[in-house]
PDB file of N, CA and C in Angstrom:
ATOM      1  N   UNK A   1     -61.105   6.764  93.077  1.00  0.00           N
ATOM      2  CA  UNK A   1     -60.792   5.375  93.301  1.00  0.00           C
ATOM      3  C   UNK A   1     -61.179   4.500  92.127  1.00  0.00           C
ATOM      4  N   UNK A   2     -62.743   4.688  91.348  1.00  0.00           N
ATOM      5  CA  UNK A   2     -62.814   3.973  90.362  1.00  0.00           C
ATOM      6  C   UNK A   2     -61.323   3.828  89.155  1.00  0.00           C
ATOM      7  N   UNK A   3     -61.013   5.233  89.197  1.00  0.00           N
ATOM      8  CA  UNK A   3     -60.305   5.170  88.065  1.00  0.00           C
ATOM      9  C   UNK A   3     -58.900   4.431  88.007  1.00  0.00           C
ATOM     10  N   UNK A   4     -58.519   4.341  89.363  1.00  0.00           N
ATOM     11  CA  UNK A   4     -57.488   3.325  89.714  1.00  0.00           C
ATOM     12  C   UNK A   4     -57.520   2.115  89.377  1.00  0.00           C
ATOM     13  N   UNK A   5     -59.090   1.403  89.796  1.00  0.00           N
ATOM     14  CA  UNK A   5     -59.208  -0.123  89.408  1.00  0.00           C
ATOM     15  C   UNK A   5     -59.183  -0.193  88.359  1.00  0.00           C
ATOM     16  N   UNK A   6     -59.446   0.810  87.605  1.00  0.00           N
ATOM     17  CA  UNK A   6     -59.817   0.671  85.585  1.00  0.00           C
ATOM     18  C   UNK A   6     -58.166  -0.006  85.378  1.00  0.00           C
ATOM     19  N   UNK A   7     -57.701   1.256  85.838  1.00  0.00           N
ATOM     20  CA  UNK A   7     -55.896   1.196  85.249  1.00  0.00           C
ATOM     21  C   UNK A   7     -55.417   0.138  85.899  1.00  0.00           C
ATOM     22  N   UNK A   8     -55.365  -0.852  86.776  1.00  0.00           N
ATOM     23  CA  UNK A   8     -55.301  -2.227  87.457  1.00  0.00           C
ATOM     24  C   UNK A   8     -55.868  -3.001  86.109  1.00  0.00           C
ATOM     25  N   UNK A   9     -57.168  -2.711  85.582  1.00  0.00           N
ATOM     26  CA  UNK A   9     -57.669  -3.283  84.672  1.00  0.00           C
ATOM     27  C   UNK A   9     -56.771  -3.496  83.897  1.00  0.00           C
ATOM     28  N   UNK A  10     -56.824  -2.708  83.388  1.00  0.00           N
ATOM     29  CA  UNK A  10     -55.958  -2.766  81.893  1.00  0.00           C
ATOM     30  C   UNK A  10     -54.481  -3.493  81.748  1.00  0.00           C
ATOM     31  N   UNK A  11     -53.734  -2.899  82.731  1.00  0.00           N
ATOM     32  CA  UNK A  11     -52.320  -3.560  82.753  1.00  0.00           C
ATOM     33  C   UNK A  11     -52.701  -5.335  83.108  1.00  0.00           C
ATOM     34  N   UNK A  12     -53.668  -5.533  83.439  1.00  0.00           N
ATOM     35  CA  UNK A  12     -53.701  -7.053  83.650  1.00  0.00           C
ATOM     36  C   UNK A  12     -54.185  -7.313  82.518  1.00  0.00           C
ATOM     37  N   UNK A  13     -54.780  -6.669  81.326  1.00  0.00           N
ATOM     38  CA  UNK A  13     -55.145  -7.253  80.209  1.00  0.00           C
ATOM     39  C   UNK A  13     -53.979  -6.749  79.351  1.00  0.00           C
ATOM     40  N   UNK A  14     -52.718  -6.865  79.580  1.00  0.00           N
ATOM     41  CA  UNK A  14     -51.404  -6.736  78.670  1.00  0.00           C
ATOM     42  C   UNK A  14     -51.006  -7.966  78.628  1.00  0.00           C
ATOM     43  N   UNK A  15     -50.020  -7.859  77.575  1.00  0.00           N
ATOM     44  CA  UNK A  15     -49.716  -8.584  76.948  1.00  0.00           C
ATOM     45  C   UNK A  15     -47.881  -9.018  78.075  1.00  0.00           C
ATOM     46  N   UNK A  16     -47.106  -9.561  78.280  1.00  0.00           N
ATOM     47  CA  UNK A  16     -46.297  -9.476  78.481  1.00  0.00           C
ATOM     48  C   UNK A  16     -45.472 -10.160  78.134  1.00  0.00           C
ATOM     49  N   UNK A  17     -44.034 -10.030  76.989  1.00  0.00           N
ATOM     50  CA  UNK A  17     -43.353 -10.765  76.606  1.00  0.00           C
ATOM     51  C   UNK A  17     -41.429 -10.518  76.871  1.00  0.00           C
ATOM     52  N   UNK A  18     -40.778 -11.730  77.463  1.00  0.00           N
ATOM     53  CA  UNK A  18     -39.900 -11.481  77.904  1.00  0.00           C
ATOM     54  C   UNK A  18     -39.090 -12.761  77.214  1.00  0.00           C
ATOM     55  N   UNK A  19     -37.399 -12.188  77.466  1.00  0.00           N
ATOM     56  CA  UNK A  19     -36.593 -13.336  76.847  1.00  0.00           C
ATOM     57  C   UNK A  19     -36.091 -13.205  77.922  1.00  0.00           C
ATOM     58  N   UNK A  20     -35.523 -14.602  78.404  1.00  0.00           N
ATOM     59  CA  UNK A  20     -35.097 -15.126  79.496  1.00  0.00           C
ATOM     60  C   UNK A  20     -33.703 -15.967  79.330  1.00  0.00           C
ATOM     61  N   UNK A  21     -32.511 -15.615  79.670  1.00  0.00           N
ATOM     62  CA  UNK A  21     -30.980 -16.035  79.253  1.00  0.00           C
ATOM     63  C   UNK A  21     -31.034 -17.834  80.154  1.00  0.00           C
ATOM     64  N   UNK A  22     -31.026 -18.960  79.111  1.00  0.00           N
ATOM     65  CA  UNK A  22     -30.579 -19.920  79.555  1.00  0.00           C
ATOM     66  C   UNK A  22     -29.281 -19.690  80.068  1.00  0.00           C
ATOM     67  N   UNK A  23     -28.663 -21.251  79.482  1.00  0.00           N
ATOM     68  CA  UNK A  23     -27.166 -21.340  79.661  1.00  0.00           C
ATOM     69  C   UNK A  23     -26.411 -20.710  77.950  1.00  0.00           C
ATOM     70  N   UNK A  24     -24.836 -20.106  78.519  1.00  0.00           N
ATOM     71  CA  UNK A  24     -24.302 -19.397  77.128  1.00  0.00           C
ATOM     72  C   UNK A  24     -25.300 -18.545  76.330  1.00  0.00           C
ATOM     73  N   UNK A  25     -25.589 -18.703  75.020  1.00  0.00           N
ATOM     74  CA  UNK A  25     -26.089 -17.919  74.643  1.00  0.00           C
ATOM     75  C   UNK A  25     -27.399 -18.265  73.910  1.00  0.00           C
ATOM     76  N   UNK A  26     -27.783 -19.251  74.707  1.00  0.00           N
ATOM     77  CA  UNK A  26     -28.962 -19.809  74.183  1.00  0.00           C
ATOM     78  C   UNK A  26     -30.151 -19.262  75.260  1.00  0.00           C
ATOM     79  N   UNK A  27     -31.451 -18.746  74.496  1.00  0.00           N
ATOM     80  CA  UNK A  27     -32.231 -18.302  75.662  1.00  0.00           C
ATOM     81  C   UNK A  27     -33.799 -18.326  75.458  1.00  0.00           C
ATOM     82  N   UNK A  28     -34.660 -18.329  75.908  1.00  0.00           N
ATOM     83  CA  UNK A  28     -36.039 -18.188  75.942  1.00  0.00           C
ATOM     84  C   UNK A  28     -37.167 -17.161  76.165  1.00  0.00           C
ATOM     85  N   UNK A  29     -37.838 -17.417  74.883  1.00  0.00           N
ATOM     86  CA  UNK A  29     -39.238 -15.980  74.900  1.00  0.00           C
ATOM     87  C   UNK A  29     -40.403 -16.729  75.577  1.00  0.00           C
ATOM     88  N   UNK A  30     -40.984 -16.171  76.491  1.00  0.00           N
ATOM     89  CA  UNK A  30     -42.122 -16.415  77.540  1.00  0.00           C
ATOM     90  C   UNK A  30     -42.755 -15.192  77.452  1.00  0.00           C
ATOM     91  N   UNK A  31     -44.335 -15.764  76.996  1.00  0.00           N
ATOM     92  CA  UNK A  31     -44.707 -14.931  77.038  1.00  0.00           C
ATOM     93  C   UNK A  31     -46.465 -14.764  77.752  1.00  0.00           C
ATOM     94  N   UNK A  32     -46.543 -14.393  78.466  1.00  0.00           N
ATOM     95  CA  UNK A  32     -47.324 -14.363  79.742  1.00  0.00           C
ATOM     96  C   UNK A  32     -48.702 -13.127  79.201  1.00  0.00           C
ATOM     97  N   UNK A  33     -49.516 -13.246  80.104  1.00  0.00           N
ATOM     98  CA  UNK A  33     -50.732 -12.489  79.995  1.00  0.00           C
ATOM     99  C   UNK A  33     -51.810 -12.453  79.069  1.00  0.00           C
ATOM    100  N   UNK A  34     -51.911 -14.013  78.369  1.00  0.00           N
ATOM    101  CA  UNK A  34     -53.005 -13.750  77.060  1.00  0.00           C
ATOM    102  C   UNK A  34     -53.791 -14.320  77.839  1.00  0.00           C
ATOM    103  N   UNK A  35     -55.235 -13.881  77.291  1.00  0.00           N
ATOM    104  CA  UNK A  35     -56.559 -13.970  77.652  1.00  0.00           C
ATOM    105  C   UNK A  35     -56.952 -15.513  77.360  1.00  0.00           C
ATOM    106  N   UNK A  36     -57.739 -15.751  78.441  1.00  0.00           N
ATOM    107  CA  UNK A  36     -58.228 -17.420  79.065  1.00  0.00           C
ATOM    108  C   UNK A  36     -59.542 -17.490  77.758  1.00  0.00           C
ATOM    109  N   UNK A  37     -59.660 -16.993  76.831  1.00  0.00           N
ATOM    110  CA  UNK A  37     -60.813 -16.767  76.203  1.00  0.00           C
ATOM    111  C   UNK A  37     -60.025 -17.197  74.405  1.00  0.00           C
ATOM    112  N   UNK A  38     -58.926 -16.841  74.053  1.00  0.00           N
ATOM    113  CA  UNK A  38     -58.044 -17.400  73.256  1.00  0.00           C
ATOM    114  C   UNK A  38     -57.442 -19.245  73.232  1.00  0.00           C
ATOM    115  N   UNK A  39     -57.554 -19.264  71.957  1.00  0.00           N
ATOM    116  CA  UNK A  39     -57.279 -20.725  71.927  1.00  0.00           C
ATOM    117  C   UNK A  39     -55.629 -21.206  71.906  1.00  0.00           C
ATOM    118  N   UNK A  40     -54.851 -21.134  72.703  1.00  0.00           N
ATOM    119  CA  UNK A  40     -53.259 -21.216  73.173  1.00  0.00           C
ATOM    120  C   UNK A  40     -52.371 -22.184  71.955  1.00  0.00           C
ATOM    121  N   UNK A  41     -53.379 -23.484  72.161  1.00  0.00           N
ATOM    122  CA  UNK A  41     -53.111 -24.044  71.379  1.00  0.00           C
ATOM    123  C   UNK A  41     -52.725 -24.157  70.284  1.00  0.00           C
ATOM    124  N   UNK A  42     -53.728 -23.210  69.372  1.00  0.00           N
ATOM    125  CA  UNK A  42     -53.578 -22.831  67.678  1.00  0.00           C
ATOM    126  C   UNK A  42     -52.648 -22.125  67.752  1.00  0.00           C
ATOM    127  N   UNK A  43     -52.752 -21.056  68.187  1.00  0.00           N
ATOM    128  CA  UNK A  43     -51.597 -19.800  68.542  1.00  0.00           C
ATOM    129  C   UNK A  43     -50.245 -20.031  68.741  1.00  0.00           C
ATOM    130  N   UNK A  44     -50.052 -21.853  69.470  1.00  0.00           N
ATOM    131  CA  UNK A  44     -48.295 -22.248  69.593  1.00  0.00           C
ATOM    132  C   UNK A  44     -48.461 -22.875  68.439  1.00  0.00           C
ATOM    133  N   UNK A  45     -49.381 -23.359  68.204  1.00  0.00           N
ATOM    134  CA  UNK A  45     -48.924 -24.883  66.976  1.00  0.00           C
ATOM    135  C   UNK A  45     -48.008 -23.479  65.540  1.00  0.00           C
ATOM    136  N   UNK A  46     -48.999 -22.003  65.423  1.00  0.00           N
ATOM    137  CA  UNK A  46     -48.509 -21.471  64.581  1.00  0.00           C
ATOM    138  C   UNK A  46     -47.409 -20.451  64.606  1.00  0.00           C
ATOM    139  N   UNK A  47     -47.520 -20.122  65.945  1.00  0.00           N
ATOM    140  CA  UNK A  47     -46.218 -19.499  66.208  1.00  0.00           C
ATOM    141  C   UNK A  47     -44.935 -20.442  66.012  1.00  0.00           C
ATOM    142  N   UNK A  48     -45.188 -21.809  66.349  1.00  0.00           N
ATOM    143  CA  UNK A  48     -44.131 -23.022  65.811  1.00  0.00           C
ATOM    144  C   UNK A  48     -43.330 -23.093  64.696  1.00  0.00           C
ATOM    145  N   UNK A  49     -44.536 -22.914  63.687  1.00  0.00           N
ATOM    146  CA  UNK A  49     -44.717 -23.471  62.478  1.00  0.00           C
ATOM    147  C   UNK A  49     -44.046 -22.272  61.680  1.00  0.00           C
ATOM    148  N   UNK A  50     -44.830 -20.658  62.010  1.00  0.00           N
ATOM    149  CA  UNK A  50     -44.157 -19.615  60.934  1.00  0.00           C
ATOM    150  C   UNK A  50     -42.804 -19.327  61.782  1.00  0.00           C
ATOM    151  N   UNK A  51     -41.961 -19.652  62.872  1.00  0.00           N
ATOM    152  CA  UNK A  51     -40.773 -18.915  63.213  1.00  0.00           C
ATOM    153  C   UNK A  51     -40.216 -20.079  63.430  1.00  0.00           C
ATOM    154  N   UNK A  52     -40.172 -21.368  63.093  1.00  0.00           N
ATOM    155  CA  UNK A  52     -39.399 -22.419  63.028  1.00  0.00           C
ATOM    156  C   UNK A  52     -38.846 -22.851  64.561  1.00  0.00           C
ATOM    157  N   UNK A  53     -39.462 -22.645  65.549  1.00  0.00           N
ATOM    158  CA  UNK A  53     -39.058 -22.923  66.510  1.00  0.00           C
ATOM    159  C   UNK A  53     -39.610 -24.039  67.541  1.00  0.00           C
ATOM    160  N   UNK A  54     -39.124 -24.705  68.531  1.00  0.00           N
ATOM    161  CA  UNK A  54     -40.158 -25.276  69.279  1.00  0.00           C
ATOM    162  C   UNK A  54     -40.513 -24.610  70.339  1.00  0.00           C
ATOM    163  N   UNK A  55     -41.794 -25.035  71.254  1.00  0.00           N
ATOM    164  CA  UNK A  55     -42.595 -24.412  72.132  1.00  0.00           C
ATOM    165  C   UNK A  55     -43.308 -25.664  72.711  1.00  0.00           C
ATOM    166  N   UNK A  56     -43.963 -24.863  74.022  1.00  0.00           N
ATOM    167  CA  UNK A  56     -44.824 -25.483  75.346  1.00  0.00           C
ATOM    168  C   UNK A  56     -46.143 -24.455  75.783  1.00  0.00           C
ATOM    169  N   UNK A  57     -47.127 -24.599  75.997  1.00  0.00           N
ATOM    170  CA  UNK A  57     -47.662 -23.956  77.258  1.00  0.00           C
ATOM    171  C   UNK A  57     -47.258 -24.867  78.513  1.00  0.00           C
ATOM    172  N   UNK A  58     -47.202 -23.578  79.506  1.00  0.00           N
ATOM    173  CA  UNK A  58     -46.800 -24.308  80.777  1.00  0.00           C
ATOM    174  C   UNK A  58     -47.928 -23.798  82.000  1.00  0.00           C
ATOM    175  N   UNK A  59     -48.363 -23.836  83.032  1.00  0.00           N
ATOM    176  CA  UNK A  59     -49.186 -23.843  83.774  1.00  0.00           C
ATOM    177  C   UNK A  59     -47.602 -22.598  84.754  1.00  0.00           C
ATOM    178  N   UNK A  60     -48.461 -21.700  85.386  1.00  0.00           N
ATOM    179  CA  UNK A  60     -47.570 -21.134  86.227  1.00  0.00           C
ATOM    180  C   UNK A  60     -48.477 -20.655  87.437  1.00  0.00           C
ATOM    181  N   UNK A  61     -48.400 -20.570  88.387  1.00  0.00           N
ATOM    182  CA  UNK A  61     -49.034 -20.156  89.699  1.00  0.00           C
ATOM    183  C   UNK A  61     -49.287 -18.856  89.495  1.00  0.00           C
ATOM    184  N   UNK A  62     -48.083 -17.804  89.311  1.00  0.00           N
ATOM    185  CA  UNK A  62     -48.602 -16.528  89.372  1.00  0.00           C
ATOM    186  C   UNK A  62     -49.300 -15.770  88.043  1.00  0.00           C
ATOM    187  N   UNK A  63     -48.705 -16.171  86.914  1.00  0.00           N
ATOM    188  CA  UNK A  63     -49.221 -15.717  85.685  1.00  0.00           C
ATOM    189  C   UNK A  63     -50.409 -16.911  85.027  1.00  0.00           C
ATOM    190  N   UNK A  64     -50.751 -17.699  85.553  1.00  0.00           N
ATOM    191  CA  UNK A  64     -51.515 -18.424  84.810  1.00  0.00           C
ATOM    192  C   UNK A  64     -50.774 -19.217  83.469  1.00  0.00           C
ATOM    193  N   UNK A  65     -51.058 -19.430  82.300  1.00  0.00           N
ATOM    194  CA  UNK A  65     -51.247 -20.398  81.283  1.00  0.00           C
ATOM    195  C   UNK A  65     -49.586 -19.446  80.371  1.00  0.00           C
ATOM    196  N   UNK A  66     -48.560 -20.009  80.046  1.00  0.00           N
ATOM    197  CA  UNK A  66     -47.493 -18.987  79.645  1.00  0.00           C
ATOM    198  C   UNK A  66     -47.217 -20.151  78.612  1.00  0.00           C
ATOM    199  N   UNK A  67     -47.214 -18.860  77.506  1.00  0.00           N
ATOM    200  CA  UNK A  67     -46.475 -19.786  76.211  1.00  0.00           C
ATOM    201  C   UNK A  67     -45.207 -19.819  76.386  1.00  0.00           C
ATOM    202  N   UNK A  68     -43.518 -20.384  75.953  1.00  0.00           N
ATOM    203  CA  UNK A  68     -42.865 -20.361  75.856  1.00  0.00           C
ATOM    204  C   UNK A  68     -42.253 -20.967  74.589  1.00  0.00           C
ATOM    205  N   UNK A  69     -41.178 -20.598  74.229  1.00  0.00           N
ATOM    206  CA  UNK A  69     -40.700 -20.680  72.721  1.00  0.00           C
ATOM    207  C   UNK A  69     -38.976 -20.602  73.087  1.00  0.00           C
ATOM    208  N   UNK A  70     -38.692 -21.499  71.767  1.00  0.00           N
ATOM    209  CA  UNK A  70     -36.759 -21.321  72.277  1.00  0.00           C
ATOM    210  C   UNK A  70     -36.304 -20.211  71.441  1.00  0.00           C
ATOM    211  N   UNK A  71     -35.513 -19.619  71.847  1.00  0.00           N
ATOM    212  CA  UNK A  71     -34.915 -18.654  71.273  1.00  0.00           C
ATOM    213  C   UNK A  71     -35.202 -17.220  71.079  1.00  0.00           C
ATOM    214  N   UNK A  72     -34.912 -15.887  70.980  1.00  0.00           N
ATOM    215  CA  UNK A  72     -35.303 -14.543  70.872  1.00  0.00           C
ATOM    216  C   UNK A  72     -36.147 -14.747  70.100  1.00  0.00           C
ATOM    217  N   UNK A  73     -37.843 -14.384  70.545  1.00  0.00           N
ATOM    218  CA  UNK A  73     -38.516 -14.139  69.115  1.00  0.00           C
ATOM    219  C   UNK A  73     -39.617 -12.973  69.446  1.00  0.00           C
ATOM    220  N   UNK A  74     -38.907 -12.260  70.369  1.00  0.00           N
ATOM    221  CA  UNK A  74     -39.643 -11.115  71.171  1.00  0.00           C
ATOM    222  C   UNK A  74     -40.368 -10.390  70.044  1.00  0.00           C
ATOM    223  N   UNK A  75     -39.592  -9.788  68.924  1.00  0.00           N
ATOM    224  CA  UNK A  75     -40.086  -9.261  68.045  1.00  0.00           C
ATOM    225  C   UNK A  75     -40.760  -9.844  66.918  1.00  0.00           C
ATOM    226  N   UNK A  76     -40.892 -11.307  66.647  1.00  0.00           N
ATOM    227  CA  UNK A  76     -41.493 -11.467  65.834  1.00  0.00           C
ATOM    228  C   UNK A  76     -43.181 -12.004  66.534  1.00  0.00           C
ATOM    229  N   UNK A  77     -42.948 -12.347  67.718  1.00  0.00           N
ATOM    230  CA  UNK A  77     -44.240 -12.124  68.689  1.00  0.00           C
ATOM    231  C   UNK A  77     -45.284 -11.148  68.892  1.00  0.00           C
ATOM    232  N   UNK A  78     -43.842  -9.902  69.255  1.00  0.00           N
ATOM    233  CA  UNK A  78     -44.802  -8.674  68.683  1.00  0.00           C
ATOM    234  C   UNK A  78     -45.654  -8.371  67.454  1.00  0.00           C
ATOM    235  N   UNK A  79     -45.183  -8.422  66.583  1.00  0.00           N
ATOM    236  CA  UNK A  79     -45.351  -8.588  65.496  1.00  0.00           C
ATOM    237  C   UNK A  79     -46.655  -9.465  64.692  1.00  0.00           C
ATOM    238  N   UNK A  80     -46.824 -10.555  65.470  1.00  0.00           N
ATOM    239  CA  UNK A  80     -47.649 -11.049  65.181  1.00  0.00           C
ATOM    240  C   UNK A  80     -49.168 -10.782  65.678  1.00  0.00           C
ATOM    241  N   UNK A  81     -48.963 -10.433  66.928  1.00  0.00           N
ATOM    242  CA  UNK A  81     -49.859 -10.062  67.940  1.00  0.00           C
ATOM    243  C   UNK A  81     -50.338  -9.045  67.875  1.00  0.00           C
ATOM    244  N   UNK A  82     -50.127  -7.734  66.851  1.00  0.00           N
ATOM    245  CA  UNK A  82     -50.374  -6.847  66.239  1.00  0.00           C
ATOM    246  C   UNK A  82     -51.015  -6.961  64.984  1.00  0.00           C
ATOM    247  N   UNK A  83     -50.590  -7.580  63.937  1.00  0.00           N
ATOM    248  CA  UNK A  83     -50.653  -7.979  62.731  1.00  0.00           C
ATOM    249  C   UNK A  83     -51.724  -8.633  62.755  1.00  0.00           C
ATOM    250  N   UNK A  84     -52.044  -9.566  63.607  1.00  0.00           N
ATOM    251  CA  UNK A  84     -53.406 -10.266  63.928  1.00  0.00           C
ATOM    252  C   UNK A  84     -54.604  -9.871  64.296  1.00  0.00           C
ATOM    253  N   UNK A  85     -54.317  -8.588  64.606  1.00  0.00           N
ATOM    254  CA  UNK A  85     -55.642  -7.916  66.029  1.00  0.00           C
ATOM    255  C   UNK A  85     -55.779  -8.504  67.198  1.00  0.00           C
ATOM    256  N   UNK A  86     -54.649  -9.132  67.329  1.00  0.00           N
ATOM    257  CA  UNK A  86     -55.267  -9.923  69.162  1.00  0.00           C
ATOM    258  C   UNK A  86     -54.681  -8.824  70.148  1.00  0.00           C
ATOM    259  N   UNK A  87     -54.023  -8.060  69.992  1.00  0.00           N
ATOM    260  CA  UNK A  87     -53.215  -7.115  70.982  1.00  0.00           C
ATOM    261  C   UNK A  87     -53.514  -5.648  70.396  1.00  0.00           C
ATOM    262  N   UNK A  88     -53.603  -4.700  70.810  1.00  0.00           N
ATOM    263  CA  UNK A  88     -53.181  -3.266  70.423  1.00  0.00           C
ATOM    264  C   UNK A  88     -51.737  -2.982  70.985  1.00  0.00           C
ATOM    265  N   UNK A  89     -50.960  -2.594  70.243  1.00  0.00           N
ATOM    266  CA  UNK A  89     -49.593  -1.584  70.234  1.00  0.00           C
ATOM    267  C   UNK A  89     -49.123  -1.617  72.030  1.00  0.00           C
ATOM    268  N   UNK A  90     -50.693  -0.756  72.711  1.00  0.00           N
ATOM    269  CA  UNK A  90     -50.373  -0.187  74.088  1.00  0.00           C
ATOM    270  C   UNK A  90     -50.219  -1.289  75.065  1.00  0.00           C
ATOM    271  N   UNK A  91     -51.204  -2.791  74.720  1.00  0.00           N
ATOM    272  CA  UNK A  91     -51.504  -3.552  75.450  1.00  0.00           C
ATOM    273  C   UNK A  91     -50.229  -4.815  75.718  1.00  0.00           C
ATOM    274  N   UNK A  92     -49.168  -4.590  74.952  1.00  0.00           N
ATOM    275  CA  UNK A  92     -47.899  -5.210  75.331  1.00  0.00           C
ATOM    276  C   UNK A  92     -46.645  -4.690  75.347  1.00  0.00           C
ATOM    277  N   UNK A  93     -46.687  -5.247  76.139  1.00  0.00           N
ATOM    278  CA  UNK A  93     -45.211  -5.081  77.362  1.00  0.00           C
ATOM    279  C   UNK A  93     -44.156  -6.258  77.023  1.00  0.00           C
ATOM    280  N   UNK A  94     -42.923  -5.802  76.279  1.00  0.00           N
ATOM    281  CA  UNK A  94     -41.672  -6.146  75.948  1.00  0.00           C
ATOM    282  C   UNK A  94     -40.228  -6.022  77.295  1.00  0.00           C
ATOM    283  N   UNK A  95     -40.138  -6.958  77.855  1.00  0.00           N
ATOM    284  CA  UNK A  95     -38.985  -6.931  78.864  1.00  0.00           C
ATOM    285  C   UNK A  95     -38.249  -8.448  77.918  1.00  0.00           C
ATOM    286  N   UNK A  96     -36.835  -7.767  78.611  1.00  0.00           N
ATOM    287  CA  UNK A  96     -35.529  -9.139  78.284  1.00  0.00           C
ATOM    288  C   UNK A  96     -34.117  -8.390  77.746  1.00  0.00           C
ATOM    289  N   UNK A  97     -33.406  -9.001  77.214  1.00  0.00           N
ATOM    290  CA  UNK A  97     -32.143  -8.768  77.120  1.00  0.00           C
ATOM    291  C   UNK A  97     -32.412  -7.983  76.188  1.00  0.00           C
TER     292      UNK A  97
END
């Protein structure tokens, strides 16, 4: 049984990033599950700033605190979140079109 809650553990400390189809072909990266211990803030102002896009945190009931950003930037999210050390490889989870 312990080893169950571990693995509960962990998948709640993933990362989860998804693109979400507005209207036509315009659509949105949300990306859910970062740690309450990270500063959100810095993290949109620069995710803004290096992928030219705009963004929000939004408050959500089930996921808590979710960045969002316009446009596909699934991979350059990844990317960053790796590149940085805030994530390991295993700890995010890529869903969307």
């Amino acid at each position: 049984m312990m080893f169950d809650t571990d693995k509960d553990d962990d998948e709640e400390n993933c990362v989860t990033i998804r693109v979400q189809k507005r209207n036509g072909k315009k659509c949105i990266t949300i990306i859910t599950g970062i740690a309450e211990d990270l500063d959100l803030d810095k993290i949109l102002k620069h995710l803004k700033k290096t992928f030219s896009c705009n963004g929000s945190i939004s408050n959500d009931e089930k996921f808590g605190e979710v960045l969002k950003l316009t446009g596909d930037k699934k991979e350059n999210v990844y990317k960053f979140l790796i590149s940085e050390q805030i994530y390991k490889k295993e700890c995010i989870i890529i869903k969307g079109v």
